[in-house]
C-alpha atoms as a PDB file:
ATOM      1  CA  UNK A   1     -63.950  -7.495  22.539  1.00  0.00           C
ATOM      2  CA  UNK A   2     -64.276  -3.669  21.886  1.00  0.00           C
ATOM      3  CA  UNK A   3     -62.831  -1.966  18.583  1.00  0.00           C
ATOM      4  CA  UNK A   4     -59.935  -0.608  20.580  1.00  0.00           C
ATOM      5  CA  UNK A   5     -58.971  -4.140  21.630  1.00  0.00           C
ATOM      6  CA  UNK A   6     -59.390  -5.820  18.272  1.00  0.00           C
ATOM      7  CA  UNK A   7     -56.920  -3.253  17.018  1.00  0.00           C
ATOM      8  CA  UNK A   8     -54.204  -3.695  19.789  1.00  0.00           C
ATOM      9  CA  UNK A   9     -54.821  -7.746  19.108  1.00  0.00           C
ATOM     10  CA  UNK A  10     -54.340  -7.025  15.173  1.00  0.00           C
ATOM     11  CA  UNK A  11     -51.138  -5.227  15.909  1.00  0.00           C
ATOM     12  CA  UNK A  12     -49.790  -7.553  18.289  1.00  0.00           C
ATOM     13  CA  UNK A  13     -50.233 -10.670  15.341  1.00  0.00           C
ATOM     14  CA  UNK A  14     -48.963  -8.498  12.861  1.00  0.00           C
ATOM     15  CA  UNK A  15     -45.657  -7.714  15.299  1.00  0.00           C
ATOM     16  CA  UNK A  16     -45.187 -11.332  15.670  1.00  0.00           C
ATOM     17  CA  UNK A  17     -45.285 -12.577  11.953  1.00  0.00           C
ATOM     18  CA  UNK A  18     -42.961  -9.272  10.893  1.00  0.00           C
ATOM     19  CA  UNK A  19     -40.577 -10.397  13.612  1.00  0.00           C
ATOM     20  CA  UNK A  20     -40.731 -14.319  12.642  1.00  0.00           C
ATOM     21  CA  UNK A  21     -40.906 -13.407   9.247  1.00  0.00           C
ATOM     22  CA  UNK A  22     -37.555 -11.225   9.246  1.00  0.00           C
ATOM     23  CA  UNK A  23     -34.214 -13.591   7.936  1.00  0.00           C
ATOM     24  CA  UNK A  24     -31.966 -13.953  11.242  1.00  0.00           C
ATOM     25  CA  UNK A  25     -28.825 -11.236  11.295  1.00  0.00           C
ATOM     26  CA  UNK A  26     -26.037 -12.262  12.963  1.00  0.00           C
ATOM     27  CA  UNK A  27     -22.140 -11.489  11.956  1.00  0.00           C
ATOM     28  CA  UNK A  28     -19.100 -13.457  13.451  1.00  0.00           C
ATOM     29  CA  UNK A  29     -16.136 -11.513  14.401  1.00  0.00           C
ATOM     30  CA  UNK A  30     -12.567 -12.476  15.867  1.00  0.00           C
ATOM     31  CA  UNK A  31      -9.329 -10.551  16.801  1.00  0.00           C
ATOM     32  CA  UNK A  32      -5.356 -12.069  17.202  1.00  0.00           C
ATOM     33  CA  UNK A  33      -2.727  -9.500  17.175  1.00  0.00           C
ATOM     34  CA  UNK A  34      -2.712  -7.284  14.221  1.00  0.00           C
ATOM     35  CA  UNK A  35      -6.051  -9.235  12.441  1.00  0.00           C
ATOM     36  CA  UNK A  36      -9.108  -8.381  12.722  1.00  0.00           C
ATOM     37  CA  UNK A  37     -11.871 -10.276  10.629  1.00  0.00           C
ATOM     38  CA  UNK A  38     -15.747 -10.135  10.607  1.00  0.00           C
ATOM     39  CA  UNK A  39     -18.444 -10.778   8.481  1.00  0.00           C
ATOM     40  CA  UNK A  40     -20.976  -8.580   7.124  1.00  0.00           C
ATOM     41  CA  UNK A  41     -24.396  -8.613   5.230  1.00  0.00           C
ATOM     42  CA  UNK A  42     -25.976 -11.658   6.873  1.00  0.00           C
ATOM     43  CA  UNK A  43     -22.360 -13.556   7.230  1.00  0.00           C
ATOM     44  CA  UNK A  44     -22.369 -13.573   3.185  1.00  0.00           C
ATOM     45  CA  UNK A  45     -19.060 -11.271   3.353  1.00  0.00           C
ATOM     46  CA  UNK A  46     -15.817 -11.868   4.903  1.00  0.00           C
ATOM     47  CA  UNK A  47     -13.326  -9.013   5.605  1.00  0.00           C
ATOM     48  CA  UNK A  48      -9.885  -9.173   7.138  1.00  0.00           C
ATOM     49  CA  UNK A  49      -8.009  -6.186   7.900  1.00  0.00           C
ATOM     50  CA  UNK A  50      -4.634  -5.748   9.341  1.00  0.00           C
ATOM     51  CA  UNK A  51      -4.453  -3.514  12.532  1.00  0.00           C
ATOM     52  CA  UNK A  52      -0.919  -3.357  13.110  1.00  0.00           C
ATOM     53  CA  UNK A  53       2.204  -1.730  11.554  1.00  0.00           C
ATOM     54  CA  UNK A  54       4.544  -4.971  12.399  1.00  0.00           C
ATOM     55  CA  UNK A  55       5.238  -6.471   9.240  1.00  0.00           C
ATOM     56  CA  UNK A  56       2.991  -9.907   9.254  1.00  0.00           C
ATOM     57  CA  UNK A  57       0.480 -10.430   6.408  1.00  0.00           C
ATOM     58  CA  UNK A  58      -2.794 -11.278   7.754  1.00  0.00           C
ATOM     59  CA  UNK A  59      -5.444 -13.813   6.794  1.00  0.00           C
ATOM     60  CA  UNK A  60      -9.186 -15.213   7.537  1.00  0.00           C
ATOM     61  CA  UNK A  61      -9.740 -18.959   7.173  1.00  0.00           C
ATOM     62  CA  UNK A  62     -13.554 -19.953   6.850  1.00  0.00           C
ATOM     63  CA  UNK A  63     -16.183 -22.221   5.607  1.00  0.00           C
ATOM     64  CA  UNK A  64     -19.031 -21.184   3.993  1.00  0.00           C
ATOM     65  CA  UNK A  65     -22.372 -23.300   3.837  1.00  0.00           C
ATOM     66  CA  UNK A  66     -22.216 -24.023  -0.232  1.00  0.00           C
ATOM     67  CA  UNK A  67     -19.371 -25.914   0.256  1.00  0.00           C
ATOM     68  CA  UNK A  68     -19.204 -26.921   3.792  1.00  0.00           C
ATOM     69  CA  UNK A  69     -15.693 -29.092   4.398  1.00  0.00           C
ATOM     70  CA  UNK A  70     -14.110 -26.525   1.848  1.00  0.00           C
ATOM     71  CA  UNK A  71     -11.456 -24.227   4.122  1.00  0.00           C
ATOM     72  CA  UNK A  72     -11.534 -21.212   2.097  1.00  0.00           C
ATOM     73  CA  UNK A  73      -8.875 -18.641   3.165  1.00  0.00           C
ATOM     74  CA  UNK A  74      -8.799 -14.595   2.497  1.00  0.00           C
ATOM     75  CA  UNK A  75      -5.270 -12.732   2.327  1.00  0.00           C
ATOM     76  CA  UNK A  76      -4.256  -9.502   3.379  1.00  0.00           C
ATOM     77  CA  UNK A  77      -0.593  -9.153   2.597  1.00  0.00           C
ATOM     78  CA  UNK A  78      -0.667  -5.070   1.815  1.00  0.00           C
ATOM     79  CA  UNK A  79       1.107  -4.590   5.694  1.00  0.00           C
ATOM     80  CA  UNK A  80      -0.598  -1.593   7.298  1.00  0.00           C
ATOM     81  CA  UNK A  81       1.070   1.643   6.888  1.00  0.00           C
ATOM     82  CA  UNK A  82       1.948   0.957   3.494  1.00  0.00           C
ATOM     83  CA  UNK A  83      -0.079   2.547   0.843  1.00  0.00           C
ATOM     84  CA  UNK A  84      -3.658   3.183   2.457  1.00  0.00           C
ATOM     85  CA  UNK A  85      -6.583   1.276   0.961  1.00  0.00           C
ATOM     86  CA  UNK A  86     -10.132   0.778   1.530  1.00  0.00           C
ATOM     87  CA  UNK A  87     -12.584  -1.675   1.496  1.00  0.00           C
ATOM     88  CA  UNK A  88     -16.170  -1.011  -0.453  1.00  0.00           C
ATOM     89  CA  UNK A  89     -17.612   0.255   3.387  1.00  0.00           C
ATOM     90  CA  UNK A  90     -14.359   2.709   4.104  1.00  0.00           C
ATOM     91  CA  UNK A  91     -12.578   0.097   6.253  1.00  0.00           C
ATOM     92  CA  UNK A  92      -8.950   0.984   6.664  1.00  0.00           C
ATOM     93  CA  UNK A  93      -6.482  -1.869   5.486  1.00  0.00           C
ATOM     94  CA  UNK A  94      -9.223  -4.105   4.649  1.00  0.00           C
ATOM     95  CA  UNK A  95      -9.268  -6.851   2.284  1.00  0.00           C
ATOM     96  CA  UNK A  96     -13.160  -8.155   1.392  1.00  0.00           C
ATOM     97  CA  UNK A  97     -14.385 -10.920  -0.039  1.00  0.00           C
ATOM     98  CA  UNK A  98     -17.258 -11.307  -2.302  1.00  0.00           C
ATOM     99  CA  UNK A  99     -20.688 -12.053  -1.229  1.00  0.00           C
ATOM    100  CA  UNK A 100     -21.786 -15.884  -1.561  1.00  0.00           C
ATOM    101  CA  UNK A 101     -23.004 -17.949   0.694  1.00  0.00           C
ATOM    102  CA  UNK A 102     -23.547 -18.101   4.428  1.00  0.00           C
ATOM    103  CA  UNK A 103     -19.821 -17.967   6.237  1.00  0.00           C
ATOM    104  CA  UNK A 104     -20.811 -20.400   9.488  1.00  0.00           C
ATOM    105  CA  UNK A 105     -16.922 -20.652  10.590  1.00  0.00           C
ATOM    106  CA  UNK A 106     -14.089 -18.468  11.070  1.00  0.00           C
ATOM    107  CA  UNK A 107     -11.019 -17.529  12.193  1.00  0.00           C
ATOM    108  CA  UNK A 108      -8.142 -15.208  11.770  1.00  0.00           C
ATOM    109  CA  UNK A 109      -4.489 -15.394  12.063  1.00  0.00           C
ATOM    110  CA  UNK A 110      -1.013 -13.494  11.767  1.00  0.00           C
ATOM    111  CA  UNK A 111       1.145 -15.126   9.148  1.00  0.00           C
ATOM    112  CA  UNK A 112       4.749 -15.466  10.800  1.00  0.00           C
ATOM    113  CA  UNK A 113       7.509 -16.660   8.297  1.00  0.00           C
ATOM    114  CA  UNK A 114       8.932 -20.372   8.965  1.00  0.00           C
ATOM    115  CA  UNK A 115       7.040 -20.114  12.329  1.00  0.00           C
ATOM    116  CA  UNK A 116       3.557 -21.640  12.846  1.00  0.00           C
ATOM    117  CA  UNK A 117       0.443 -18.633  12.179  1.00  0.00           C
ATOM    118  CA  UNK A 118      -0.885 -17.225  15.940  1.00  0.00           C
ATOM    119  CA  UNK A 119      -4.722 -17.502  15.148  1.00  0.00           C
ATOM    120  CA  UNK A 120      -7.407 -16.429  17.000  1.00  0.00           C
ATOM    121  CA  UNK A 121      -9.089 -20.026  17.388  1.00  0.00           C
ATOM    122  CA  UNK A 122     -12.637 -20.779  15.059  1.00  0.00           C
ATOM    123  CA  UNK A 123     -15.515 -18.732  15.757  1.00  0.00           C
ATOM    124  CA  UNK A 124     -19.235 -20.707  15.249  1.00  0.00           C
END
Protein backbone atom coordinates (compact mmCIF):
# COMPACT_ATOMS: atom_id res chain seq x y z
CA UNK A 1 0.00 0.00 0.00
CA UNK A 2 1.52 3.46 -0.92
CA UNK A 3 1.98 6.35 1.79
CA UNK A 4 -1.01 8.14 0.36
CA UNK A 5 -3.18 5.07 1.01
CA UNK A 6 -1.92 4.26 4.47
CA UNK A 7 -2.95 7.78 5.35
CA UNK A 8 -6.55 7.70 3.85
CA UNK A 9 -6.77 4.02 5.76
CA UNK A 10 -5.46 5.83 9.11
CA UNK A 11 -8.12 8.44 8.73
CA UNK A 12 -10.84 6.26 7.87
CA UNK A 13 -10.08 4.05 11.49
CA UNK A 14 -9.67 7.08 13.25
CA UNK A 15 -13.35 8.40 11.76
CA UNK A 16 -14.84 5.24 12.90
CA UNK A 17 -13.60 5.02 16.61
CA UNK A 18 -14.39 9.11 17.01
CA UNK A 19 -17.86 8.30 15.70
CA UNK A 20 -18.34 4.98 17.96
CA UNK A 21 -16.61 6.58 20.57
CA UNK A 22 -19.01 9.78 20.74
CA UNK A 23 -22.05 9.23 23.73
CA UNK A 24 -25.43 8.91 21.59
CA UNK A 25 -27.53 12.49 21.45
CA UNK A 26 -30.91 12.19 21.16
CA UNK A 27 -33.76 14.57 22.89
CA UNK A 28 -37.53 13.57 23.17
CA UNK A 29 -40.03 16.17 22.47
CA UNK A 30 -44.00 16.26 22.56
CA UNK A 31 -46.74 18.95 21.96
CA UNK A 32 -50.79 18.96 23.31
CA UNK A 33 -52.45 22.24 23.15
CA UNK A 34 -50.73 24.97 24.95
CA UNK A 35 -47.58 22.43 26.28
CA UNK A 36 -44.77 21.99 24.83
CA UNK A 37 -41.99 19.80 26.58
CA UNK A 38 -38.52 18.49 25.43
CA UNK A 39 -35.47 17.45 26.77
CA UNK A 40 -32.14 18.82 26.43
CA UNK A 41 -28.38 18.00 27.13
CA UNK A 42 -28.41 14.28 26.34
CA UNK A 43 -32.23 13.83 27.77
CA UNK A 44 -30.63 14.82 31.35
CA UNK A 45 -33.03 18.07 31.31
CA UNK A 46 -36.66 18.35 31.09
CA UNK A 47 -38.40 21.65 30.14
CA UNK A 48 -42.09 22.39 29.84
CA UNK A 49 -43.28 25.57 28.61
CA UNK A 50 -46.72 26.85 28.15
CA UNK A 51 -47.56 28.12 24.56
CA UNK A 52 -50.87 29.42 25.01
CA UNK A 53 -52.60 32.43 26.69
CA UNK A 54 -55.83 30.18 27.81
CA UNK A 55 -55.57 29.89 31.35
CA UNK A 56 -54.47 25.98 31.95
CA UNK A 57 -51.27 25.29 33.94
CA UNK A 58 -49.13 22.99 32.11
CA UNK A 59 -47.06 19.98 33.13
CA UNK A 60 -44.40 17.15 31.91
CA UNK A 61 -44.73 13.69 33.44
CA UNK A 62 -41.49 11.47 32.99
CA UNK A 63 -39.25 8.77 34.17
CA UNK A 64 -35.84 9.05 34.39
CA UNK A 65 -33.37 5.96 34.34
CA UNK A 66 -32.09 6.39 38.25
CA UNK A 67 -35.27 5.63 39.33
CA UNK A 68 -37.07 3.90 36.62
CA UNK A 69 -40.97 3.11 37.90
CA UNK A 70 -40.70 6.63 39.67
CA UNK A 71 -43.35 9.10 37.58
CA UNK A 72 -41.72 12.28 38.24
CA UNK A 73 -43.83 15.30 37.12
CA UNK A 74 -42.60 19.11 36.25
CA UNK A 75 -45.17 22.13 36.73
CA UNK A 76 -45.66 25.13 34.91
CA UNK A 77 -48.49 26.99 36.53
CA UNK A 78 -47.08 30.81 35.70
CA UNK A 79 -50.05 30.93 32.60
CA UNK A 80 -48.41 32.58 29.59
CA UNK A 81 -48.90 36.19 29.25
CA UNK A 82 -48.51 36.75 32.76
CA UNK A 83 -45.27 38.09 33.93
CA UNK A 84 -42.58 36.93 31.24
CA UNK A 85 -39.90 34.51 32.42
CA UNK A 86 -37.11 32.61 31.07
CA UNK A 87 -35.56 29.51 31.29
CA UNK A 88 -31.46 29.27 31.74
CA UNK A 89 -31.38 28.90 27.46
CA UNK A 90 -33.91 32.12 26.87
CA UNK A 91 -36.99 29.91 26.44
CA UNK A 92 -40.13 31.94 26.80
CA UNK A 93 -42.57 30.60 29.60
CA UNK A 94 -40.39 27.80 30.37
CA UNK A 95 -40.12 25.92 33.46
CA UNK A 96 -36.67 23.53 33.60
CA UNK A 97 -35.73 20.96 35.53
CA UNK A 98 -32.40 20.12 36.84
CA UNK A 99 -29.98 17.91 35.18
CA UNK A 100 -29.86 14.16 36.56
CA UNK A 101 -30.21 11.30 34.97
CA UNK A 102 -31.24 10.03 31.57
CA UNK A 103 -35.21 11.07 31.00
CA UNK A 104 -36.23 7.72 28.73
CA UNK A 105 -40.17 8.66 28.97
CA UNK A 106 -42.30 11.54 28.56
CA UNK A 107 -45.21 13.23 28.11
CA UNK A 108 -46.99 16.48 28.46
CA UNK A 109 -50.38 17.60 29.33
CA UNK A 110 -52.85 20.66 29.89
CA UNK A 111 -54.14 20.65 33.43
CA UNK A 112 -58.06 21.27 33.13
CA UNK A 113 -59.81 21.85 36.58
CA UNK A 114 -62.28 18.89 37.77
CA UNK A 115 -61.87 17.58 34.15
CA UNK A 116 -59.39 14.80 33.25
CA UNK A 117 -55.61 16.50 31.84
CA UNK A 118 -55.56 16.32 27.61
CA UNK A 119 -51.93 14.85 27.30
CA UNK A 120 -50.01 14.35 24.50
CA UNK A 121 -49.60 10.42 24.99
CA UNK A 122 -45.74 9.01 26.30
CA UNK A 123 -42.95 9.60 24.10
CA UNK A 124 -39.98 6.58 24.20
Amino acid sequence: MSGRGMRRAAVGVLTVIAIAGASPAFALSASRGGARGWTEQSASVMNIQDTQDDGHDVKAEYYRTAHPSDKLTLWNKQAYGDTYFEDNDGNAWTVESGKYSTIFKMQVCEVYDNWPDACSGWVE
